[in-house]
C-alpha atoms as a PDB file:
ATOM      1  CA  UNK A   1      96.089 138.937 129.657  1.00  0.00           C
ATOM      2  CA  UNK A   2      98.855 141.152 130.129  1.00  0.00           C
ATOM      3  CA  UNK A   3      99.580 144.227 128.183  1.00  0.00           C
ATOM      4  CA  UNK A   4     101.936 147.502 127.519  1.00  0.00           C
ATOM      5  CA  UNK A   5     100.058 149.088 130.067  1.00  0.00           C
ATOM      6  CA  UNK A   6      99.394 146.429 132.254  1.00  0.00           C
ATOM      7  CA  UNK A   7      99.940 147.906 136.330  1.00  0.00           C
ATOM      8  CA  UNK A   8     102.626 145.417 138.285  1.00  0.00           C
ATOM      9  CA  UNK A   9     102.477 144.528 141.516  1.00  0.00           C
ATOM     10  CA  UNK A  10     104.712 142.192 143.725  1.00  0.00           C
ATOM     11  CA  UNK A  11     105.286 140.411 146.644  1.00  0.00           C
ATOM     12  CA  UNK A  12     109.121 140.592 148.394  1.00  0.00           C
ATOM     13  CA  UNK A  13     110.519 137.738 150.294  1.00  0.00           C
ATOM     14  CA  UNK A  14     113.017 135.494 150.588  1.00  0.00           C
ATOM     15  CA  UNK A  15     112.141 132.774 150.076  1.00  0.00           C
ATOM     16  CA  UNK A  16     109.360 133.243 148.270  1.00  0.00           C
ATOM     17  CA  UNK A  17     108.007 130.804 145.807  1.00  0.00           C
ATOM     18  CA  UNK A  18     105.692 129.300 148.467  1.00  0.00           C
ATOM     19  CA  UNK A  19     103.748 132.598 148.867  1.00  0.00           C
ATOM     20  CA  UNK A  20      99.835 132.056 147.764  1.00  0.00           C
ATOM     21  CA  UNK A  21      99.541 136.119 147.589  1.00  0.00           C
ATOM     22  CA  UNK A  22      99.547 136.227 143.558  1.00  0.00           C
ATOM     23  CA  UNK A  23      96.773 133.485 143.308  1.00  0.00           C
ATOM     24  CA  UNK A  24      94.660 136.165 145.735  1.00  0.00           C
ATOM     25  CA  UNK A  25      95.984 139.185 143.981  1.00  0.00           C
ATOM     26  CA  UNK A  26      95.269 138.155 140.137  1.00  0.00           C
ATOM     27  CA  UNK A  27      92.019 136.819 141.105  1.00  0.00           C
ATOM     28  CA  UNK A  28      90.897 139.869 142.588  1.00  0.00           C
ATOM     29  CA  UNK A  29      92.460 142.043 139.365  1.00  0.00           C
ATOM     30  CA  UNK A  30      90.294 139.055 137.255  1.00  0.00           C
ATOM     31  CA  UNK A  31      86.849 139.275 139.605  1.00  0.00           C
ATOM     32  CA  UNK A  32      86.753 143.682 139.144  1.00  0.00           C
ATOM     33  CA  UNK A  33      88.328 143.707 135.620  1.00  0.00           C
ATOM     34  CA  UNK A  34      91.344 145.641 136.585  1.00  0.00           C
ATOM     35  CA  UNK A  35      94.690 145.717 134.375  1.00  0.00           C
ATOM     36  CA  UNK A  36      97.069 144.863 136.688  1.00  0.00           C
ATOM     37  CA  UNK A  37      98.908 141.722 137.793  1.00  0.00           C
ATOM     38  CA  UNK A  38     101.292 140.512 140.954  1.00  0.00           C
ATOM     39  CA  UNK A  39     104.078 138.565 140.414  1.00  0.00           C
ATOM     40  CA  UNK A  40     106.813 137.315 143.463  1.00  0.00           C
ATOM     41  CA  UNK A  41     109.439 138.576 143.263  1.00  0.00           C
ATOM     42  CA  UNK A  42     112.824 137.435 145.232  1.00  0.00           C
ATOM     43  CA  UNK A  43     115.888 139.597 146.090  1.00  0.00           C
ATOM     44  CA  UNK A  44     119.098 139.512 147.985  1.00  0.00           C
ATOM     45  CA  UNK A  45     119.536 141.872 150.938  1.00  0.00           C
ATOM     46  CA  UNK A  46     121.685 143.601 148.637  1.00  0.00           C
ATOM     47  CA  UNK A  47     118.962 144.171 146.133  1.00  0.00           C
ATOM     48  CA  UNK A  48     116.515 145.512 148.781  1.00  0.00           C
ATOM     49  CA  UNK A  49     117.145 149.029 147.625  1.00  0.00           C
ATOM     50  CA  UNK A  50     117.010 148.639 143.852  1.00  0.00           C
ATOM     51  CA  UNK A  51     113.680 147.242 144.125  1.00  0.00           C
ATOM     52  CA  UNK A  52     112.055 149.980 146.090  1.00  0.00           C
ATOM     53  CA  UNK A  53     113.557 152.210 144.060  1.00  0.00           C
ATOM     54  CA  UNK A  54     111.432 150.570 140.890  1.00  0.00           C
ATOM     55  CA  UNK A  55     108.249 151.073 143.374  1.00  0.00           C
ATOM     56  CA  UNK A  56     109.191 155.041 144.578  1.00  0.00           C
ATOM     57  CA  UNK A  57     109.369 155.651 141.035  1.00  0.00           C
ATOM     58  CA  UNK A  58     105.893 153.464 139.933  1.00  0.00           C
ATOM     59  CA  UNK A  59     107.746 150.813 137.313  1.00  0.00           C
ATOM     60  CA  UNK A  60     105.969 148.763 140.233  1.00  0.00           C
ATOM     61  CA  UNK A  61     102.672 150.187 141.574  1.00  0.00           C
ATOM     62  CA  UNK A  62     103.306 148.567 144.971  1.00  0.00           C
ATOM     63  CA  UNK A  63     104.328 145.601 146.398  1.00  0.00           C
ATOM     64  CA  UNK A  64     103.628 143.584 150.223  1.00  0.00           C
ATOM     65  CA  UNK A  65     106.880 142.411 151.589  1.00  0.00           C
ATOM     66  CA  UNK A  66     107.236 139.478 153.014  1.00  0.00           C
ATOM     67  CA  UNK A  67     110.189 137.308 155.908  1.00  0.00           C
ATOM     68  CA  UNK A  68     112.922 138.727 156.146  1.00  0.00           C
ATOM     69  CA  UNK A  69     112.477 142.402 154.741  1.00  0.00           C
ATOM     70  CA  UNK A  70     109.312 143.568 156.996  1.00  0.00           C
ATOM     71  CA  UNK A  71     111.824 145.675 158.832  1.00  0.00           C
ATOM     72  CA  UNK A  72     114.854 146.170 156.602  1.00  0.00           C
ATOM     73  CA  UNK A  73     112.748 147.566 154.054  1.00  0.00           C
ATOM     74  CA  UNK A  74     112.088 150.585 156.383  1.00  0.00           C
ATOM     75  CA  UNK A  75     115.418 152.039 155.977  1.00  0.00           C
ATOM     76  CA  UNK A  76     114.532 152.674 151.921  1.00  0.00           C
ATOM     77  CA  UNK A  77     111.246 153.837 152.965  1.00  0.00           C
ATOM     78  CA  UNK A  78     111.084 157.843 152.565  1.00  0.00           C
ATOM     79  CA  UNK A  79     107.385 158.239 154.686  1.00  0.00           C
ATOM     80  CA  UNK A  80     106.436 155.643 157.228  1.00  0.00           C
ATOM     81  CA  UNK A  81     102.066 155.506 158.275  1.00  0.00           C
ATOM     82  CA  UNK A  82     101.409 155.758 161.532  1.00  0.00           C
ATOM     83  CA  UNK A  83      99.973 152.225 161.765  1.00  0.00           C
ATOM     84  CA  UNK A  84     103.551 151.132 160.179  1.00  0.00           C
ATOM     85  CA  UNK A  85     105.507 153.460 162.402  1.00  0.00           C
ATOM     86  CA  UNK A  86     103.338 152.062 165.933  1.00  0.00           C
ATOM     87  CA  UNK A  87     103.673 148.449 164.632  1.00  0.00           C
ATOM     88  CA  UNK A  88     107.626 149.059 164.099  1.00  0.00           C
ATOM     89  CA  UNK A  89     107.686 147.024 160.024  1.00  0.00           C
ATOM     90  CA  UNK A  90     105.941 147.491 156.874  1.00  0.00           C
ATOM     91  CA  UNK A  91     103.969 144.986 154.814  1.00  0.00           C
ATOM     92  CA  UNK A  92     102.782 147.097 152.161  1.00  0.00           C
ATOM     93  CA  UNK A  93     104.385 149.138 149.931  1.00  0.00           C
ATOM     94  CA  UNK A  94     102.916 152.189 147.343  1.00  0.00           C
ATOM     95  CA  UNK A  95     104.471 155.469 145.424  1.00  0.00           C
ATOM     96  CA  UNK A  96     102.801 158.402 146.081  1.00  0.00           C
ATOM     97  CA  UNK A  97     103.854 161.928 144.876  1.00  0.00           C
ATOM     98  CA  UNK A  98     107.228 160.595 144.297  1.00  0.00           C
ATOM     99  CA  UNK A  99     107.941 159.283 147.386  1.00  0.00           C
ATOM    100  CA  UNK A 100     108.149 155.535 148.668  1.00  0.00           C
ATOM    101  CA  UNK A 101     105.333 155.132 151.382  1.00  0.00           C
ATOM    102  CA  UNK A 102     105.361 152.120 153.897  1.00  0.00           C
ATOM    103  CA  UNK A 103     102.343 150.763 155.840  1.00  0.00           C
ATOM    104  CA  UNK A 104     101.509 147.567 157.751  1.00  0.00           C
ATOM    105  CA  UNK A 105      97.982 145.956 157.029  1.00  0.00           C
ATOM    106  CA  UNK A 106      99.751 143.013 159.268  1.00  0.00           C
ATOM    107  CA  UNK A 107      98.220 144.045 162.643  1.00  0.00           C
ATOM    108  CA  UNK A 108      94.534 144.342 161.136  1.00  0.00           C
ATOM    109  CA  UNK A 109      94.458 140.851 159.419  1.00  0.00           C
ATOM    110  CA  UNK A 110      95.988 139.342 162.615  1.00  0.00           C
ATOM    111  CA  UNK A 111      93.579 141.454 164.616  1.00  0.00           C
ATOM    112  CA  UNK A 112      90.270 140.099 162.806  1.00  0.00           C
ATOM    113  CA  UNK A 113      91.633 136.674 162.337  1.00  0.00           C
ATOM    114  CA  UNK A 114      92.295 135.964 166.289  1.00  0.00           C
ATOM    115  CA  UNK A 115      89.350 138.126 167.623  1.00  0.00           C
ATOM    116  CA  UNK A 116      86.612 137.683 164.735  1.00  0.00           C
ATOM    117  CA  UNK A 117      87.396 133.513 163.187  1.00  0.00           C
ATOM    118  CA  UNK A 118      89.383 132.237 166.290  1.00  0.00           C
ATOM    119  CA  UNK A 119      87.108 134.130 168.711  1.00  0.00           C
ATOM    120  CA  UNK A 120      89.709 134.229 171.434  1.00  0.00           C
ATOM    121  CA  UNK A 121      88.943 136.981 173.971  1.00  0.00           C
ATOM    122  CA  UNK A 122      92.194 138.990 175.627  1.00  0.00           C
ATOM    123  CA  UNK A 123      91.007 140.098 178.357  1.00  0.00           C
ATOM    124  CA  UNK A 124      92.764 138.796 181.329  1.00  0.00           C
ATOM    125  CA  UNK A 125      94.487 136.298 179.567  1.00  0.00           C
ATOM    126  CA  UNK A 126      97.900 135.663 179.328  1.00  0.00           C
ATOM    127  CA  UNK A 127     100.300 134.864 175.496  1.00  0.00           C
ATOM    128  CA  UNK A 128     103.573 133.682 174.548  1.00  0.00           C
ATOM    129  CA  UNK A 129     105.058 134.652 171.532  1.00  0.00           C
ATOM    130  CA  UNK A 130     107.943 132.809 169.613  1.00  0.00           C
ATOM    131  CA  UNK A 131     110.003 134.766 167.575  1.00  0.00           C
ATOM    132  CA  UNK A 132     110.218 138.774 167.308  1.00  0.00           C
ATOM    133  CA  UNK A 133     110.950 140.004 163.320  1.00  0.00           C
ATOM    134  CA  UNK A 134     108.491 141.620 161.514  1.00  0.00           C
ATOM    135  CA  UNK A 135     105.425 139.637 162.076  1.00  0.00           C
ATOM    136  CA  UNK A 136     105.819 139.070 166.143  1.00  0.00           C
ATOM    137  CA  UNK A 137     105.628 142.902 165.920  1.00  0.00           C
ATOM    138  CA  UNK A 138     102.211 143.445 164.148  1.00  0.00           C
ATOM    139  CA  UNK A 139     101.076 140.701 166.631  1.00  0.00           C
ATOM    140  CA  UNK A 140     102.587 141.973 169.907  1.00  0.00           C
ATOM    141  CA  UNK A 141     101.114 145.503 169.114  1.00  0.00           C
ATOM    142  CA  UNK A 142      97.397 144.314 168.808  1.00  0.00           C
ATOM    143  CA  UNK A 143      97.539 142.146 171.311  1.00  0.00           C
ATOM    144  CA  UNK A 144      99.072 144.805 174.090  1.00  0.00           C
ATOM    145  CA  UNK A 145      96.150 147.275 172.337  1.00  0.00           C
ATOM    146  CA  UNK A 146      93.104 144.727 172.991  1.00  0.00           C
ATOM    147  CA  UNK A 147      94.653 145.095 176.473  1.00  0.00           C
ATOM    148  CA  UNK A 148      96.230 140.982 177.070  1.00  0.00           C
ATOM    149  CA  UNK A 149      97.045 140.693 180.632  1.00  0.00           C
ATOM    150  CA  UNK A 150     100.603 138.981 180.144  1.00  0.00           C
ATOM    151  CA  UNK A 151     103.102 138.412 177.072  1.00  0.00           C
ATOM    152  CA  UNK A 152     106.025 136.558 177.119  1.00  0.00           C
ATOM    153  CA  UNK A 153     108.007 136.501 173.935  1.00  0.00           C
ATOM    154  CA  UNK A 154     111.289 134.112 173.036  1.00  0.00           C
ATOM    155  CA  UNK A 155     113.623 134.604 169.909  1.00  0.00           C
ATOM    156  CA  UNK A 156     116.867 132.494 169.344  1.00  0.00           C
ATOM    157  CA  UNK A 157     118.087 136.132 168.813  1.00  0.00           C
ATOM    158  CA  UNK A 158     118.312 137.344 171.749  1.00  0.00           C
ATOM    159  CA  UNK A 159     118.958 141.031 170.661  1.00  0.00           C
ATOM    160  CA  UNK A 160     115.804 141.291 168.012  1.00  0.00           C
ATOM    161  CA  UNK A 161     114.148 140.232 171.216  1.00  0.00           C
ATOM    162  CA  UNK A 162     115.543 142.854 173.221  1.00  0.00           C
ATOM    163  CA  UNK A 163     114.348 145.580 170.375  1.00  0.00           C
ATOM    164  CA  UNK A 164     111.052 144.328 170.063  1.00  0.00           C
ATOM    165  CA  UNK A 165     110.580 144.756 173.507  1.00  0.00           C
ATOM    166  CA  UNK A 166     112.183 148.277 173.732  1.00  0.00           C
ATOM    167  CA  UNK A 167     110.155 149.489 170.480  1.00  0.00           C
ATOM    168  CA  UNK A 168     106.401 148.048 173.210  1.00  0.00           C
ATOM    169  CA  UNK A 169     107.995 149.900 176.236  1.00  0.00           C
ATOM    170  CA  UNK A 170     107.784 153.146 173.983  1.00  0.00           C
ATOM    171  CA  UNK A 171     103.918 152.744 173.701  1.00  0.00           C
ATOM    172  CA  UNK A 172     103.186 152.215 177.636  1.00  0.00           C
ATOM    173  CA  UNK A 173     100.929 149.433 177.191  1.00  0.00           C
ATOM    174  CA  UNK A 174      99.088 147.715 179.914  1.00  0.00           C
ATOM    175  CA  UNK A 175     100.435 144.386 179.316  1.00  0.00           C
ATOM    176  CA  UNK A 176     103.095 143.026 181.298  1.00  0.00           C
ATOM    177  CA  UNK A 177     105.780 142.023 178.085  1.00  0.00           C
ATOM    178  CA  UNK A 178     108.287 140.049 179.354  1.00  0.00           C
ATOM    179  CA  UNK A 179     111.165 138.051 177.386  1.00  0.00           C
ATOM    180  CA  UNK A 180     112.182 134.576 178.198  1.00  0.00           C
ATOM    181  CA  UNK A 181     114.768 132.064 177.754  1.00  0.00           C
ATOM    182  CA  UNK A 182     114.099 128.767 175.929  1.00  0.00           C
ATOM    183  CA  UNK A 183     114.596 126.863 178.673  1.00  0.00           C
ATOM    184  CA  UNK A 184     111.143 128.866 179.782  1.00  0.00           C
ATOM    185  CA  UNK A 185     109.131 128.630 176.401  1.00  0.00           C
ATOM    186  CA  UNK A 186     107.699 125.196 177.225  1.00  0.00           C
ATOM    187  CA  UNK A 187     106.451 126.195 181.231  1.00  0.00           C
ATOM    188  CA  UNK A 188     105.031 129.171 179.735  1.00  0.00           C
ATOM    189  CA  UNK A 189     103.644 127.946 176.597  1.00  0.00           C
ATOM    190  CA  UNK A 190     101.726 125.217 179.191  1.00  0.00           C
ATOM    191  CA  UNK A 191     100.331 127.935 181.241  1.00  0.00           C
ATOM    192  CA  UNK A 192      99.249 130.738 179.180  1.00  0.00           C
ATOM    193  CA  UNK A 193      96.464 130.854 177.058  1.00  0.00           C
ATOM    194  CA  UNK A 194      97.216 131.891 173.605  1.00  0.00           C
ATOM    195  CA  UNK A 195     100.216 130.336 171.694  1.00  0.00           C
ATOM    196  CA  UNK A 196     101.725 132.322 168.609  1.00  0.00           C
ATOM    197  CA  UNK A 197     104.039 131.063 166.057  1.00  0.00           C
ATOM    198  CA  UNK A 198     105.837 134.108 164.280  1.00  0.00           C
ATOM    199  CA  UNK A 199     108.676 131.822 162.926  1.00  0.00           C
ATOM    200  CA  UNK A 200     108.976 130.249 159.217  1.00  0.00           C
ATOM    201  CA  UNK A 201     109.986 126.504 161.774  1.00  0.00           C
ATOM    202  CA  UNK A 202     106.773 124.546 160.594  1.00  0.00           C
ATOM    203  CA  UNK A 203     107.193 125.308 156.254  1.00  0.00           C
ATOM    204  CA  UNK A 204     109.544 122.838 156.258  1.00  0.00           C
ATOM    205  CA  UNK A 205     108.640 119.017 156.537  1.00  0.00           C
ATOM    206  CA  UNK A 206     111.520 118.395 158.391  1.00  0.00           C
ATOM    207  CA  UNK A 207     111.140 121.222 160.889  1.00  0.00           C
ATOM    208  CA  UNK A 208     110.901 120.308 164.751  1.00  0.00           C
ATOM    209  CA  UNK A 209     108.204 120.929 166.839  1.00  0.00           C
ATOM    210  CA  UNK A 210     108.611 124.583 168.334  1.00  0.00           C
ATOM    211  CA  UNK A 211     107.425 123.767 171.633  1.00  0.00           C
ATOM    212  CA  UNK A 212     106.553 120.215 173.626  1.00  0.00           C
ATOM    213  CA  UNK A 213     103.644 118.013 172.562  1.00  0.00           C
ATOM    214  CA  UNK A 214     102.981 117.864 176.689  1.00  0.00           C
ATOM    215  CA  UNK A 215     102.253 121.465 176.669  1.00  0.00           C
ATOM    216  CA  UNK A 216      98.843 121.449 175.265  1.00  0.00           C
ATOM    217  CA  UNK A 217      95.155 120.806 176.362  1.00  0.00           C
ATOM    218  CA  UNK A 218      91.888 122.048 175.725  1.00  0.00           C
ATOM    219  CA  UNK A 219      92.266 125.241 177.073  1.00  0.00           C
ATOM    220  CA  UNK A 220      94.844 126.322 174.884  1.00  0.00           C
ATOM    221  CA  UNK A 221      94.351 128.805 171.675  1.00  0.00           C
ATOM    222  CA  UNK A 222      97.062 128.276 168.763  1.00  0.00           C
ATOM    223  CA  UNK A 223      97.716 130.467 166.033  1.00  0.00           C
ATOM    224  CA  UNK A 224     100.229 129.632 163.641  1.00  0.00           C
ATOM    225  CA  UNK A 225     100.871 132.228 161.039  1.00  0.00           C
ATOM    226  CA  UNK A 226     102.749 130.031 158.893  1.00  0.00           C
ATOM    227  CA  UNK A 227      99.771 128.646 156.113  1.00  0.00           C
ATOM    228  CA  UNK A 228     102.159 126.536 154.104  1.00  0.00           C
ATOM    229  CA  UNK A 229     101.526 123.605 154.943  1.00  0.00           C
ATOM    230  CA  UNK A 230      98.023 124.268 156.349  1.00  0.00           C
ATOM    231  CA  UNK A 231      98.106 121.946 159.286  1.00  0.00           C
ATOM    232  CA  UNK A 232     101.736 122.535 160.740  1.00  0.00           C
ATOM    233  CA  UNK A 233     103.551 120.172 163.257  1.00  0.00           C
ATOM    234  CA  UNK A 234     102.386 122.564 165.834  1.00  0.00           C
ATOM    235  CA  UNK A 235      99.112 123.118 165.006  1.00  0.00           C
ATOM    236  CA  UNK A 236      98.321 119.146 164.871  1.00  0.00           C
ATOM    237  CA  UNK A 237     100.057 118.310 167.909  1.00  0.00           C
ATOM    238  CA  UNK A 238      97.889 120.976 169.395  1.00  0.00           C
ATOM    239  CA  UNK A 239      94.267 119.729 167.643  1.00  0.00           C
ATOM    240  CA  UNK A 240      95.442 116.156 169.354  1.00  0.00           C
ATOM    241  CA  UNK A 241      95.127 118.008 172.616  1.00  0.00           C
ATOM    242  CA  UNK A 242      91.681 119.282 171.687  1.00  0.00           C
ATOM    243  CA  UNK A 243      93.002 122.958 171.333  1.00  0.00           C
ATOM    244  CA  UNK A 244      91.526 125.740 169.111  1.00  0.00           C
ATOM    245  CA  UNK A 245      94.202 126.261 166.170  1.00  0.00           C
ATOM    246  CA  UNK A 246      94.591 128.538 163.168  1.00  0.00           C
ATOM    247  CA  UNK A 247      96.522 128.752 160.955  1.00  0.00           C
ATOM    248  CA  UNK A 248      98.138 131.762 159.339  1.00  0.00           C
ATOM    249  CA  UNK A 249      95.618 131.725 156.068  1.00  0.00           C
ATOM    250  CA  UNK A 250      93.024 133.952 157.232  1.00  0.00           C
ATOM    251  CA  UNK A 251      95.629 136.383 158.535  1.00  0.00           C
ATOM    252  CA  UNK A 252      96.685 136.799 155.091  1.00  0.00           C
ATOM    253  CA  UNK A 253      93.670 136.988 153.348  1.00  0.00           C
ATOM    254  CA  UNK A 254      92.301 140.163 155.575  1.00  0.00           C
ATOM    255  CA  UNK A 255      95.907 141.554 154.992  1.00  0.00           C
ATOM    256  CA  UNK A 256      95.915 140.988 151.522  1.00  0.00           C
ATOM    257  CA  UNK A 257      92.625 142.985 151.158  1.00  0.00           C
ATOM    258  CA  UNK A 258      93.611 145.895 153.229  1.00  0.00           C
ATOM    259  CA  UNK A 259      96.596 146.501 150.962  1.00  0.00           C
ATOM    260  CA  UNK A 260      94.687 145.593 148.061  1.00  0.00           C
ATOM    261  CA  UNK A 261      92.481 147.753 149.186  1.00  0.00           C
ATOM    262  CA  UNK A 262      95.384 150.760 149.578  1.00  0.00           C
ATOM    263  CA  UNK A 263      96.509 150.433 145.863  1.00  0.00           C
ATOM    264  CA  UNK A 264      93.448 150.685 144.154  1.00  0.00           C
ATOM    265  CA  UNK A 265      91.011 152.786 146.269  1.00  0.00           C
ATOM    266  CA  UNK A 266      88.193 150.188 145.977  1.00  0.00           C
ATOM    267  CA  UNK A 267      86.043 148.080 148.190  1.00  0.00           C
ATOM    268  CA  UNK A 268      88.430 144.391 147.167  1.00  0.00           C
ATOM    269  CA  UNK A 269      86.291 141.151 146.975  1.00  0.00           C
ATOM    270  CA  UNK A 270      87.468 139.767 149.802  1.00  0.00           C
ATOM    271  CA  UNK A 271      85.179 136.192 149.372  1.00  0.00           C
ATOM    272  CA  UNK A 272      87.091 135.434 146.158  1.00  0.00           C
ATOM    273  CA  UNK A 273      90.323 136.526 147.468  1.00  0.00           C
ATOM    274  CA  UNK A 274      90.340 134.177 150.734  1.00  0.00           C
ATOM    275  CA  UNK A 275      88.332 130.922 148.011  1.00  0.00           C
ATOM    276  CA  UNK A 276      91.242 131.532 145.966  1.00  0.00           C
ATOM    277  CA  UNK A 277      93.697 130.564 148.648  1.00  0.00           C
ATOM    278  CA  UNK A 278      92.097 128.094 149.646  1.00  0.00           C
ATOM    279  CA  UNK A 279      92.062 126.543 146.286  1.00  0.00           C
ATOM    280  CA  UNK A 280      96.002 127.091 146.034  1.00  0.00           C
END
């Protein structure tokens, strides 16, 4: 039930209306009895502002942001965390003594997902990366932490490519990052171990297949982090090969928590929050 004094929460993307977060959110309000719900909510670039402005002043008690605002939103953002400063975007949004804070819980649900449920192990192995907004940086920054021998990243945009890449070299990582053409991304994507999908190209059923069928075999991992539809072009293609896949659904359940986690200050039921995606 919703009342006067019922707390708001949102999710920001466009588009949107595909997002599972509010079935995860409002079950978790439901499971510890909290008064709150979290709606989507869908603005124009132009409306970016307006809406943070209803968070800074705590109309809404936070929201995540989703594609494309992860790193447009940080120009309205008046205090950035460190995790959300290192990782470059921001994910989660809360007021907090009248000021608009901005953190990423990206990195640590991509972090557990690959290392803990895909069990792939970095060390001297080598990634490719395909695209570089928001998400590709939560991803490139654990993966250069857990110390990945090799990264090659590819964007159509050729200048968000060129900043994520600048926004790494200020870190000194270990990893060699490297950008490529697409002429490259299928030789690379054939060698390397670990194949990473930071593009929305798989939502749509008439998407194309990101990379060649002929790249993959057994030895590959592939993440997708796109989780609508659960079993992308990519990812089957892939599982035909006999590779390990996942897709983006556990990312965002261990995301979801974290922030969950950040607006209410308590331990957040993180069983029923990943069964309730599952059932949407």
């Amino acid at each position: 039930m919703i009342y006067g004094n019922t707390k708001v929460y949102s999710v920001i993307g466009n588009p949107v209306k595909h997002s599972k977060s509010p079935n995860m959110h409002n079950a978790a309000f439901r499971e510890l009895g909290i008064n709150a719900c979290y709606v989507p909510l869908q603005p124009q670039n132009n409306d970016l502002e307006h809406v943070c402005a209803l968070i800074r002043s705590g109309v809404l008690s936070g929201s995540n942001v989703t594609i494309p605002f992860k790193e447009s939103v940080v120009n309205f953002v008046d205090v950035l965390t460190d995790e959300a400063s290192m990782i470059g975007s921001v994910n989660t949004l809360y007021p907090k003594d009248g000021k608009l804070i901005g953190d990423n819980t990206d990195g640590l649900g991509f972090k557990k997902s690959l290392f803990l449920d895909l069990g792939f192990k970095p060390e001297n192995k080598s990634a490719i990366i395909l695209g570089a907004g928001g998400a590709a940086k939560a991803v490139t920054a654990k993966l250069c932490q857990a110390k990945l021998n090799s990264l090659a990243i590819f964007d159509i945009d050729t200048k968000k490519a060129e900043e994520l890449l600048a926004h790494i070299d200020k870190f000194n990582y270990k990893t060699n990052v490297k950008l490529i053409s697409s002429t490259k991304v299928d030789s690379f994507s054939k060698e390397c171990d670990l194949i990473i999908n930071c593009t929305p190209i798989g939502m749509k059923d008439d998407d194309p297949l990101i990379v060649s069928k002929d790249v993959f075999s057994s030895r590959h991992c592939v993440y997708d982090l796109v989780y609508t539809p659960p079993l992308t072009k990519l990812l089957s293609s892939a599982q035909q090969a006999g590779a390990k896949i996942l897709n983006g659904m556990d990312m965002l359940a261990y995301q979801g928590a974290e922030s969950f986690s950040i607006w209410e200050n308590v331990e957040p039921p993180y069983e029923i929050m990943k069964k309730e995606l599952a059932n949407a």
